[in-house]
N, C-alpha and C. Protein backbone atom coordinates (compact mmCIF):
# COMPACT_ATOMS: atom_id res chain seq x y z
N UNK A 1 91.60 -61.67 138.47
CA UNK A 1 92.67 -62.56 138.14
C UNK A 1 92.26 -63.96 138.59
N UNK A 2 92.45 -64.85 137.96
CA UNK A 2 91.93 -66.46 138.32
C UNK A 2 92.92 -66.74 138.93
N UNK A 3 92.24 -67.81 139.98
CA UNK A 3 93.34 -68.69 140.69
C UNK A 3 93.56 -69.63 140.51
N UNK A 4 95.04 -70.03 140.37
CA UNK A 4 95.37 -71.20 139.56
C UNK A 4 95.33 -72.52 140.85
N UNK A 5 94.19 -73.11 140.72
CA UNK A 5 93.93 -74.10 141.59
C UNK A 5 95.10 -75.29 141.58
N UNK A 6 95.82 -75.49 140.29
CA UNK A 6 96.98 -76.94 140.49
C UNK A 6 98.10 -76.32 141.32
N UNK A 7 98.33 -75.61 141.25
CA UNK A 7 99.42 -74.92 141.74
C UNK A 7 99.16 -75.15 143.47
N UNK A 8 98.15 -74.43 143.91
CA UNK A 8 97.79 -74.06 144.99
C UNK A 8 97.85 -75.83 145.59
N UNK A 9 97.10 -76.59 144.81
CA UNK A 9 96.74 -78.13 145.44
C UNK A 9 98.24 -78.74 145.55
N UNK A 10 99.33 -78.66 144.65
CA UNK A 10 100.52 -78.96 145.08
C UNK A 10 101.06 -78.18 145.95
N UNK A 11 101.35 -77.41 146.68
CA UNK A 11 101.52 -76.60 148.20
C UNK A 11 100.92 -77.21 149.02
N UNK A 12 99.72 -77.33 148.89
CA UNK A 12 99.01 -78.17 150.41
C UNK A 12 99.30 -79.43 150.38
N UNK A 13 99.49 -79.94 149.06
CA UNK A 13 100.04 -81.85 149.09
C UNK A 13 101.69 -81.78 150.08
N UNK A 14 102.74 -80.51 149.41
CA UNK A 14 103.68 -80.67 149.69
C UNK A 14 103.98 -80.54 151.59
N UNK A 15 103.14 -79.38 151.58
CA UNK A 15 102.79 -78.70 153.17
C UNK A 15 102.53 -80.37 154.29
N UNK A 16 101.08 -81.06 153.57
CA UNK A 16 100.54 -82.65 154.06
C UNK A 16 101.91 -83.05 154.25
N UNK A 17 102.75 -83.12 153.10
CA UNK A 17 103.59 -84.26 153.34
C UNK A 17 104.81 -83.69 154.13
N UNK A 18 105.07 -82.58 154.46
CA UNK A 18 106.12 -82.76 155.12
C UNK A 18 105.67 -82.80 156.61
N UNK A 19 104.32 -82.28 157.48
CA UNK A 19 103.85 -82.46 158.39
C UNK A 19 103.65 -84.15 158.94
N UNK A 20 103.59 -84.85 157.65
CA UNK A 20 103.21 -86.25 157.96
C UNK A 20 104.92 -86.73 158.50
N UNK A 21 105.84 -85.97 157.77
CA UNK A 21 107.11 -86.56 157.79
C UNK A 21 107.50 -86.00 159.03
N UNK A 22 107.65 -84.82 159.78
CA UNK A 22 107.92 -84.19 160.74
C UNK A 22 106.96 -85.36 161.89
N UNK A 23 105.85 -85.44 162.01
CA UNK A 23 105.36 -86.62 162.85
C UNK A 23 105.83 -87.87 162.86
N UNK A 24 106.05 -88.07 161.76
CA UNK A 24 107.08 -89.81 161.89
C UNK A 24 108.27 -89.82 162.52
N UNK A 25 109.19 -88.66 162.15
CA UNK A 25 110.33 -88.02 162.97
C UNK A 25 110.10 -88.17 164.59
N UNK A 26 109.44 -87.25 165.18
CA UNK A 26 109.13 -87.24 166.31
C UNK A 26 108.63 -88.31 166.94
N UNK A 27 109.91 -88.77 168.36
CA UNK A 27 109.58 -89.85 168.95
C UNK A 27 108.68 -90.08 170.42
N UNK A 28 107.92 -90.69 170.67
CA UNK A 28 107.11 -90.12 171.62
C UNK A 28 107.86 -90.58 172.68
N UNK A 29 107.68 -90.16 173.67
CA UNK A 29 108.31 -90.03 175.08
C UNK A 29 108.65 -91.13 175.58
N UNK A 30 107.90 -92.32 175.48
CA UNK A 30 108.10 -93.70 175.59
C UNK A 30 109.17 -94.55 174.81
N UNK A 31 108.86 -94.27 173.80
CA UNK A 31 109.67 -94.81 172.69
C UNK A 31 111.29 -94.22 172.57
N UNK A 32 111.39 -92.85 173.41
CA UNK A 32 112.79 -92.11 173.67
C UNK A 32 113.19 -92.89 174.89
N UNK A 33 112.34 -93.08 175.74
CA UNK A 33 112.71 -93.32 176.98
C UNK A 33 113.84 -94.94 176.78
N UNK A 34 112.88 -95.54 175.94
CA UNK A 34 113.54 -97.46 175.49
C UNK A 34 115.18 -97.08 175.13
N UNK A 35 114.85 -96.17 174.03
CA UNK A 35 116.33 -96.28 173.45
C UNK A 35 117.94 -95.00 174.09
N UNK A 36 116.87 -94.23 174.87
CA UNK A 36 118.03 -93.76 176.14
C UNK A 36 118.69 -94.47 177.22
N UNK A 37 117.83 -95.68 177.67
CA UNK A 37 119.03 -96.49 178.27
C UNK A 37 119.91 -97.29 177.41
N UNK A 38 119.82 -97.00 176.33
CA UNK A 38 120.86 -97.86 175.89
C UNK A 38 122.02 -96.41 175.48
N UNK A 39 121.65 -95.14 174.22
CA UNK A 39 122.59 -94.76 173.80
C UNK A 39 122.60 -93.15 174.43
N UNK A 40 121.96 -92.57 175.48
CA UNK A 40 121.65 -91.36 176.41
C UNK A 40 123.58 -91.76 177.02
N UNK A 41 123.95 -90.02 176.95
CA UNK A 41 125.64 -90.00 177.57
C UNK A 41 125.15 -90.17 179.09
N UNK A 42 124.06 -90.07 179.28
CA UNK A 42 123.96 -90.09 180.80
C UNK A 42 124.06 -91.80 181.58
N UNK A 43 123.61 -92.80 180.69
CA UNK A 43 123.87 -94.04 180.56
C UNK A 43 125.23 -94.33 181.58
N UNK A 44 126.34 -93.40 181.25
CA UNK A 44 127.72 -93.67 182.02
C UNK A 44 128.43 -92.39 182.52
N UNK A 45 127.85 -91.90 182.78
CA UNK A 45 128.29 -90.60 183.60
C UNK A 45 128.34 -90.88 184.97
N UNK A 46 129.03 -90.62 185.94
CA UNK A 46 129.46 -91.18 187.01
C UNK A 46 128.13 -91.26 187.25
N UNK A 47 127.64 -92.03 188.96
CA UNK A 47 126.42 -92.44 189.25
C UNK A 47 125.67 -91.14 190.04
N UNK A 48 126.53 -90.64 190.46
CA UNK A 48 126.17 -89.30 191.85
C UNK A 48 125.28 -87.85 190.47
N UNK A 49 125.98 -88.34 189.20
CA UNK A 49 125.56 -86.81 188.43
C UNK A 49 124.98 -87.42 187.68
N UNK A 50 124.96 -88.46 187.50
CA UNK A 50 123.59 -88.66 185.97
C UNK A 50 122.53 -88.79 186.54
N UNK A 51 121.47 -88.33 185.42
CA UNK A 51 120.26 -87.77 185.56
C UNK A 51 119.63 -88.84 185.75
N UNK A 52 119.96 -90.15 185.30
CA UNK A 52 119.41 -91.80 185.53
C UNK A 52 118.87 -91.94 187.04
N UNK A 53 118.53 -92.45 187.38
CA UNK A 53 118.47 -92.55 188.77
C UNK A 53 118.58 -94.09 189.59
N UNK A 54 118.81 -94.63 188.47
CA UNK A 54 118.91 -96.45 189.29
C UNK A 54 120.23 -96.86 188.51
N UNK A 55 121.46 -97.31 189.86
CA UNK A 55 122.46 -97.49 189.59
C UNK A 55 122.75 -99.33 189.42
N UNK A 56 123.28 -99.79 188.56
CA UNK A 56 123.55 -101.35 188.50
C UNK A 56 124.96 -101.98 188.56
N UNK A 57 125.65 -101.98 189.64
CA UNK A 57 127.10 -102.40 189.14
C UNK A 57 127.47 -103.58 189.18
N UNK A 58 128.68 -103.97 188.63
CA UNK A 58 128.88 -105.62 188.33
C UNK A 58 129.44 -106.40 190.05
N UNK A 59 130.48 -105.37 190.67
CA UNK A 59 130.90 -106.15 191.70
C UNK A 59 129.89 -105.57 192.89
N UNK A 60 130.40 -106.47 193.89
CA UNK A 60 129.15 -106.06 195.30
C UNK A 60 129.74 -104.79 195.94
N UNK A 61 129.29 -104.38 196.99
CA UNK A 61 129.57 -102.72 197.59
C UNK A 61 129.64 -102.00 196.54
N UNK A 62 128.93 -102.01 195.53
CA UNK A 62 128.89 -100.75 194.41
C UNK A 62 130.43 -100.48 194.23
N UNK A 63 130.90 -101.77 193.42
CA UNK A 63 132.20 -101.17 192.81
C UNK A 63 132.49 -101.53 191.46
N UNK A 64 133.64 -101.72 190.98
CA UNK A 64 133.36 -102.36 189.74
C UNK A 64 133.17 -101.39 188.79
N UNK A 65 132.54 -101.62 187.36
CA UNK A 65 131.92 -100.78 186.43
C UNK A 65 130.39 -101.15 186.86
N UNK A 66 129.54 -100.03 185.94
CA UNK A 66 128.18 -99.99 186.43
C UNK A 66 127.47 -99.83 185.01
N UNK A 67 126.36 -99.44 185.59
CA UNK A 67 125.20 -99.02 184.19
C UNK A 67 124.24 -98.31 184.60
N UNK A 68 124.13 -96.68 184.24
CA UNK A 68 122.91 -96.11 185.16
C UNK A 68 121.64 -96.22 184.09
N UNK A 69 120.31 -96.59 185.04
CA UNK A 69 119.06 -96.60 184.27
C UNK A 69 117.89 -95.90 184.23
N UNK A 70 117.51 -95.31 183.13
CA UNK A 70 116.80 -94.00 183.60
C UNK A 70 115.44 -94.47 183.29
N UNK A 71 115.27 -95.85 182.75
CA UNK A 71 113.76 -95.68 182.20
C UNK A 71 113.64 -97.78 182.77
N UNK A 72 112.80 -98.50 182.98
CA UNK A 72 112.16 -99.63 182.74
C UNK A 72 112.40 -100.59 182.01
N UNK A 73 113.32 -101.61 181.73
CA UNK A 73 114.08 -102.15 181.06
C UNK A 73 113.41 -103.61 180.77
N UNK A 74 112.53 -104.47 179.74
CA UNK A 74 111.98 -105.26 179.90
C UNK A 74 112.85 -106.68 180.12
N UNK A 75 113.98 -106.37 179.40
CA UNK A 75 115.06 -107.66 179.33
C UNK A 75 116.24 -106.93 179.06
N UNK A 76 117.18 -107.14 179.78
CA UNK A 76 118.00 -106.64 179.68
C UNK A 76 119.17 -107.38 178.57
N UNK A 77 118.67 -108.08 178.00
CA UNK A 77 119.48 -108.61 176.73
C UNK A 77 118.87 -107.90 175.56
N UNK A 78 117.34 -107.64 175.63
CA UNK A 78 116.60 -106.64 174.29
C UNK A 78 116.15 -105.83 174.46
N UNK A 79 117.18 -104.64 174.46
CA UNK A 79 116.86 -103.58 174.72
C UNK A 79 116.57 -103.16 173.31
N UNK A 80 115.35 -102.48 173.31
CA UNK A 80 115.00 -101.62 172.03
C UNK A 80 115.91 -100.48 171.97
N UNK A 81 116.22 -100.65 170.42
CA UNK A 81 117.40 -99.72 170.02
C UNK A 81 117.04 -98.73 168.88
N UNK A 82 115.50 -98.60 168.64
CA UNK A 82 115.41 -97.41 167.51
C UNK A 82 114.78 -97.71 166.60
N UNK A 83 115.44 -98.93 165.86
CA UNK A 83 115.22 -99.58 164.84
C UNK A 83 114.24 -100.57 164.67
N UNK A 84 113.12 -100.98 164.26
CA UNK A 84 111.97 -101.58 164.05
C UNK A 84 112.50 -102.67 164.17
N UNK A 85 112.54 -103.76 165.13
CA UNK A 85 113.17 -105.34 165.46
C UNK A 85 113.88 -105.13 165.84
N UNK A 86 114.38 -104.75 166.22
CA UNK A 86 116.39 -104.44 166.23
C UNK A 86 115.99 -104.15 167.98
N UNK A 87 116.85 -105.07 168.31
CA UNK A 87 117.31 -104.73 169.29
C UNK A 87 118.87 -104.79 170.36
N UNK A 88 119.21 -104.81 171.05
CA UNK A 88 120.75 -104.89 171.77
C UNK A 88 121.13 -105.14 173.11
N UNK A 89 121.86 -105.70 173.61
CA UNK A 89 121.70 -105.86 175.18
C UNK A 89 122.57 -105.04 176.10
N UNK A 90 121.86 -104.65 177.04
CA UNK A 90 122.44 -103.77 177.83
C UNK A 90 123.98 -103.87 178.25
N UNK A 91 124.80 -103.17 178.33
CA UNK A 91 126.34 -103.46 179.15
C UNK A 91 126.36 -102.19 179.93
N UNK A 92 127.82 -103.43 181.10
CA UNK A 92 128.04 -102.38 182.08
C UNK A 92 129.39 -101.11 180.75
N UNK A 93 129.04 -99.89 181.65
CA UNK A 93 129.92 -99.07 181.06
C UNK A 93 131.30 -99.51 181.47
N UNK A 94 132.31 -98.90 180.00
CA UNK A 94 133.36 -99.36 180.01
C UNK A 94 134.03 -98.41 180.78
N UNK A 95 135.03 -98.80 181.63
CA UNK A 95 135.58 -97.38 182.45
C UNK A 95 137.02 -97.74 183.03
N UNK A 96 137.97 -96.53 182.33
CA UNK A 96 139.29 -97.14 182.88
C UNK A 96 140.35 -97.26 184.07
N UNK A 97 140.73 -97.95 184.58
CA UNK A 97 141.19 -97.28 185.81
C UNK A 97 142.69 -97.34 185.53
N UNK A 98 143.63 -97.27 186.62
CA UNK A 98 145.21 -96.75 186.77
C UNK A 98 145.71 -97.80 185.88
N UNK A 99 145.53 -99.23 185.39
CA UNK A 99 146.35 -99.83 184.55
C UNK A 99 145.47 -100.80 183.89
N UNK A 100 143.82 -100.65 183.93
CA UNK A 100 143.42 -101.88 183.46
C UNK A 100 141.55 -101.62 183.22
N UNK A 101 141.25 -102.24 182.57
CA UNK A 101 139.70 -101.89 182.58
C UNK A 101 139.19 -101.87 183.86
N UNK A 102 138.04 -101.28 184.18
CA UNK A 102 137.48 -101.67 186.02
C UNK A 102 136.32 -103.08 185.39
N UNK A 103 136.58 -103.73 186.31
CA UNK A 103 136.16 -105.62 186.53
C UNK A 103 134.89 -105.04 185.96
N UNK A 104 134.18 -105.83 184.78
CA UNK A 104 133.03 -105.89 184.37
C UNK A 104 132.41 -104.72 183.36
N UNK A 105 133.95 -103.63 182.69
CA UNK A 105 133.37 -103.19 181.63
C UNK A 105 133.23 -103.78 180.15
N UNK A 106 132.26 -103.57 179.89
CA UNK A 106 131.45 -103.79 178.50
C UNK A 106 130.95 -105.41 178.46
N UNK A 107 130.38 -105.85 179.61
CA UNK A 107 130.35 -106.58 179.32
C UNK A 107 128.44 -106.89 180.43
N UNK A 108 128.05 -108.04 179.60
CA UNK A 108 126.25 -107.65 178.99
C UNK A 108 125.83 -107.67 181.25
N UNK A 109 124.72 -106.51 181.30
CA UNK A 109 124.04 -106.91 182.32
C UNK A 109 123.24 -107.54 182.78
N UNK A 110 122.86 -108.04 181.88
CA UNK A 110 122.23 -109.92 182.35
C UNK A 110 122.67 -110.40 183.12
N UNK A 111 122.23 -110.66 184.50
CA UNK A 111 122.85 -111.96 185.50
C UNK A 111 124.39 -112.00 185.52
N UNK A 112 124.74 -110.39 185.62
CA UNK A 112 126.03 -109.66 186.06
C UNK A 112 125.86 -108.93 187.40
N UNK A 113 124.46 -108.41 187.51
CA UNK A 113 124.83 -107.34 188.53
C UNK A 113 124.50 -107.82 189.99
N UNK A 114 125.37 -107.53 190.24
CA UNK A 114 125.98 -107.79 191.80
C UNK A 114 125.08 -106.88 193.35
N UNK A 115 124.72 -105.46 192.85
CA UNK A 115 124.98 -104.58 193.52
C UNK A 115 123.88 -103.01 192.64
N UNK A 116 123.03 -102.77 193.69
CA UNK A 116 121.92 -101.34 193.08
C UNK A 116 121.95 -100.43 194.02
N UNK A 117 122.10 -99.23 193.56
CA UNK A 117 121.54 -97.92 194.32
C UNK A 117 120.32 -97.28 193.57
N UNK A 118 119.17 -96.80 194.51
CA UNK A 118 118.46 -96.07 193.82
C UNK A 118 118.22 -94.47 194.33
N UNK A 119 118.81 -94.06 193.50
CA UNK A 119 118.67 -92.18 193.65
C UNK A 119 117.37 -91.27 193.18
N UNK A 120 116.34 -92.05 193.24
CA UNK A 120 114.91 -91.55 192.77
C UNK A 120 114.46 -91.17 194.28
N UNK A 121 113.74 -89.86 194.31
CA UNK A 121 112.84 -89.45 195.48
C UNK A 121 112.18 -90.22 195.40
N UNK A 122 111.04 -90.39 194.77
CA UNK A 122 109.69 -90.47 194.91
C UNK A 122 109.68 -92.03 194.33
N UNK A 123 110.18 -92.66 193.42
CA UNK A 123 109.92 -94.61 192.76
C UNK A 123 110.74 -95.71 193.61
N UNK A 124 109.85 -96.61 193.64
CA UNK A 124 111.05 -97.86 194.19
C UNK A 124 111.86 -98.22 193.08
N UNK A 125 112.67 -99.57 193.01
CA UNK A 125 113.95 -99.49 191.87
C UNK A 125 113.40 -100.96 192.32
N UNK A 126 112.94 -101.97 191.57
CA UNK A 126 112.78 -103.30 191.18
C UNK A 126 114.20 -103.99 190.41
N UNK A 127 114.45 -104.77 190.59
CA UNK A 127 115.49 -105.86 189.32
C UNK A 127 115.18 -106.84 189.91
N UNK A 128 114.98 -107.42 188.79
CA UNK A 128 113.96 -109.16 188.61
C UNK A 128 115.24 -110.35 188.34
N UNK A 129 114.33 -111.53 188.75
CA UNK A 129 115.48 -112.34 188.14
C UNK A 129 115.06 -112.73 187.11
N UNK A 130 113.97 -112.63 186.52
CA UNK A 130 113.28 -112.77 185.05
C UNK A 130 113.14 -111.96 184.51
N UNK A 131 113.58 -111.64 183.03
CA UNK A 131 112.71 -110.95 182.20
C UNK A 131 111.37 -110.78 182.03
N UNK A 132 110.47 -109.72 181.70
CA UNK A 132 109.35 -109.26 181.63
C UNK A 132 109.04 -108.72 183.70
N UNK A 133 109.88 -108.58 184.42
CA UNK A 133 109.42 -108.22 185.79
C UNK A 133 108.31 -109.37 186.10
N UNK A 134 109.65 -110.51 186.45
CA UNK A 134 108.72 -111.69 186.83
C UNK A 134 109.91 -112.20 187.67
N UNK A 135 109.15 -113.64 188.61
CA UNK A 135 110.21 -114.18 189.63
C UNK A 135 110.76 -113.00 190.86
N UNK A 136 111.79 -113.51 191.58
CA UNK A 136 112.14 -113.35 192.68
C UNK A 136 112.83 -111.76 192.44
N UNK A 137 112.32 -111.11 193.54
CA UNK A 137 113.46 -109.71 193.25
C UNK A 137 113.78 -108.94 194.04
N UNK A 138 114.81 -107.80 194.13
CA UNK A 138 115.38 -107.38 195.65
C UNK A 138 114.54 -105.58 194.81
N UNK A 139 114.22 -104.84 196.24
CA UNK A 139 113.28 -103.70 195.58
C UNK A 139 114.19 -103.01 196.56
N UNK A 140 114.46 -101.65 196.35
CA UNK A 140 115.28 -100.68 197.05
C UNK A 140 114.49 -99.17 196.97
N UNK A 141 113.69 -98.82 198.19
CA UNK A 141 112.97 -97.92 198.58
C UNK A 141 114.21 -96.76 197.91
N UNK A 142 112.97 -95.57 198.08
CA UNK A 142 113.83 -94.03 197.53
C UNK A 142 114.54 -93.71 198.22
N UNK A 143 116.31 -93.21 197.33
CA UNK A 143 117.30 -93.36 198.49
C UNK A 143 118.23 -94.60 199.63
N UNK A 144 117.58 -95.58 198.59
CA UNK A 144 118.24 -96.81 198.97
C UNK A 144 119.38 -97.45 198.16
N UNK A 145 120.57 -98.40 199.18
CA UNK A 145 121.50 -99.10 198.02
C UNK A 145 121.25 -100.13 198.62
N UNK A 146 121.99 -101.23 198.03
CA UNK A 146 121.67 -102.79 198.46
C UNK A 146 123.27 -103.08 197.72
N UNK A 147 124.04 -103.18 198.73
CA UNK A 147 125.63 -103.55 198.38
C UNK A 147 126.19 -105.20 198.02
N UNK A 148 124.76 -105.88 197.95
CA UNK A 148 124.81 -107.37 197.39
C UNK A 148 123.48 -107.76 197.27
N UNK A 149 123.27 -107.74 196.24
CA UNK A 149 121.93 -108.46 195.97
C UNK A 149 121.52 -109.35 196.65
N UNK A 150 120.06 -109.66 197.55
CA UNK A 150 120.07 -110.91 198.34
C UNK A 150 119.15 -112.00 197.23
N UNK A 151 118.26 -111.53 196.01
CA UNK A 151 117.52 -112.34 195.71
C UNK A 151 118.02 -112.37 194.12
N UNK A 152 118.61 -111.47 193.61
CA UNK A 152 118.81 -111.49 192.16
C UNK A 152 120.45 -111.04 191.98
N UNK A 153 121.32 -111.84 192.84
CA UNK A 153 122.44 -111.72 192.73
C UNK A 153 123.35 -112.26 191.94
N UNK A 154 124.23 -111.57 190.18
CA UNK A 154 124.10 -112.23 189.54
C UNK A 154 123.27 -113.20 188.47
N UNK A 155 122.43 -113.01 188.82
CA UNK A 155 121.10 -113.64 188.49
C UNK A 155 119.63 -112.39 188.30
N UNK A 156 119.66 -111.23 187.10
CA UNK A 156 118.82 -110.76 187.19
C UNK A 156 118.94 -110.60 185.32
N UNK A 157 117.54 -110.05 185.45
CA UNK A 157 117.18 -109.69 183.60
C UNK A 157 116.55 -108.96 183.49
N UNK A 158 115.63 -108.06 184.58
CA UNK A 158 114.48 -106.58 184.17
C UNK A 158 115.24 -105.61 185.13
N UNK A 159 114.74 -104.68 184.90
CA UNK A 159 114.36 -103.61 185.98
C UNK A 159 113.09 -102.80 185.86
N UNK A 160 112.70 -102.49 187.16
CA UNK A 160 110.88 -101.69 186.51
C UNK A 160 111.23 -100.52 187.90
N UNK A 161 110.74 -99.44 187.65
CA UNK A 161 110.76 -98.72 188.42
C UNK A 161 109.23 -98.77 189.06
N UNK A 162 108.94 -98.34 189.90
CA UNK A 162 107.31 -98.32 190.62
C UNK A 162 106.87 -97.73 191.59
N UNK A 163 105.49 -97.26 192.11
CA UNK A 163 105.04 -96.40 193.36
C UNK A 163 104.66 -97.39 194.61
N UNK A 164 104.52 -98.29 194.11
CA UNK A 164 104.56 -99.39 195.30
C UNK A 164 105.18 -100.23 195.98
């Protein structure tokens, strides 16, 4: 019986192309990591249970609304959001209390935050007062909070996590 070779060559074209499409799909670990601090539910899940581990809140003594960060944030006004250019700026989560928003939800963390905890064992927790992790910055060893910023108070735009 002959084998019908067109037949067979459209299966492996179709097979190519959906493998090519299944790889474009799939986001690499880095590229998940950018756009989980922005739309990850863990983003605003209280600070003690999300899986984030660097806490940012707007007022000092960690009160206020916050923003937890699980990944390296280059500017916190452009945060990569998925979309090829596209990007969005970070906010504190919106969160309600007994009659009124809590001071500083939804509103951008740029040279808002007041106040960091970092709940990582093993990384320090950086926030810059520049974007790109540049200029002056307060660093909070593993297991550390800092209940007022002394160097980027109000005045910050990165965060980088690090071993040093």
């Amino acid at each position: 019986m002959p084998v019908d070779t067109g037949s067979r060559k459209v299966r492996l074209g179709i097979a190519a192309m959906a493998g090519l499409a299944a790889a474009v799909l799939i986001t690499s670990p880095a590229a998940a990591g950018e756009t989980d601090n922005l739309y990850s539910a863990e983003a605003c899940k209280s600070p003690g249970v999300s899986k984030f581990k660097f806490h940012i809140w707007y007022n000092s003594g960690q009160n206020g609304s916050y923003r937890n960060i699980g990944y390296s944030i280059y500017d916190f006004n452009d945060a990569p959001d998925g979309v090829v250019g596209a990007h969005s700026a970070l906010t504190f989560c919106v969160k309600n209390g007994a009659s009124a928003p809590w001071p500083g939800s939804g509103l951008k963390v740029k040279n808002n935050g007041a106040a960091g905890e970092n709940e990582h064992h093993k990384y320090k927790a950086r926030v810059y007062v520049n974007s790109g992790y540049k200029g002056a910055q307060d660093v909070m060893a593993p297991y550390q909070h800092i209940d007022r910023f002394r160097h980027v108070y109000n005045n910050n735009a990165s965060f980088k996590w690090s071993s040093k």
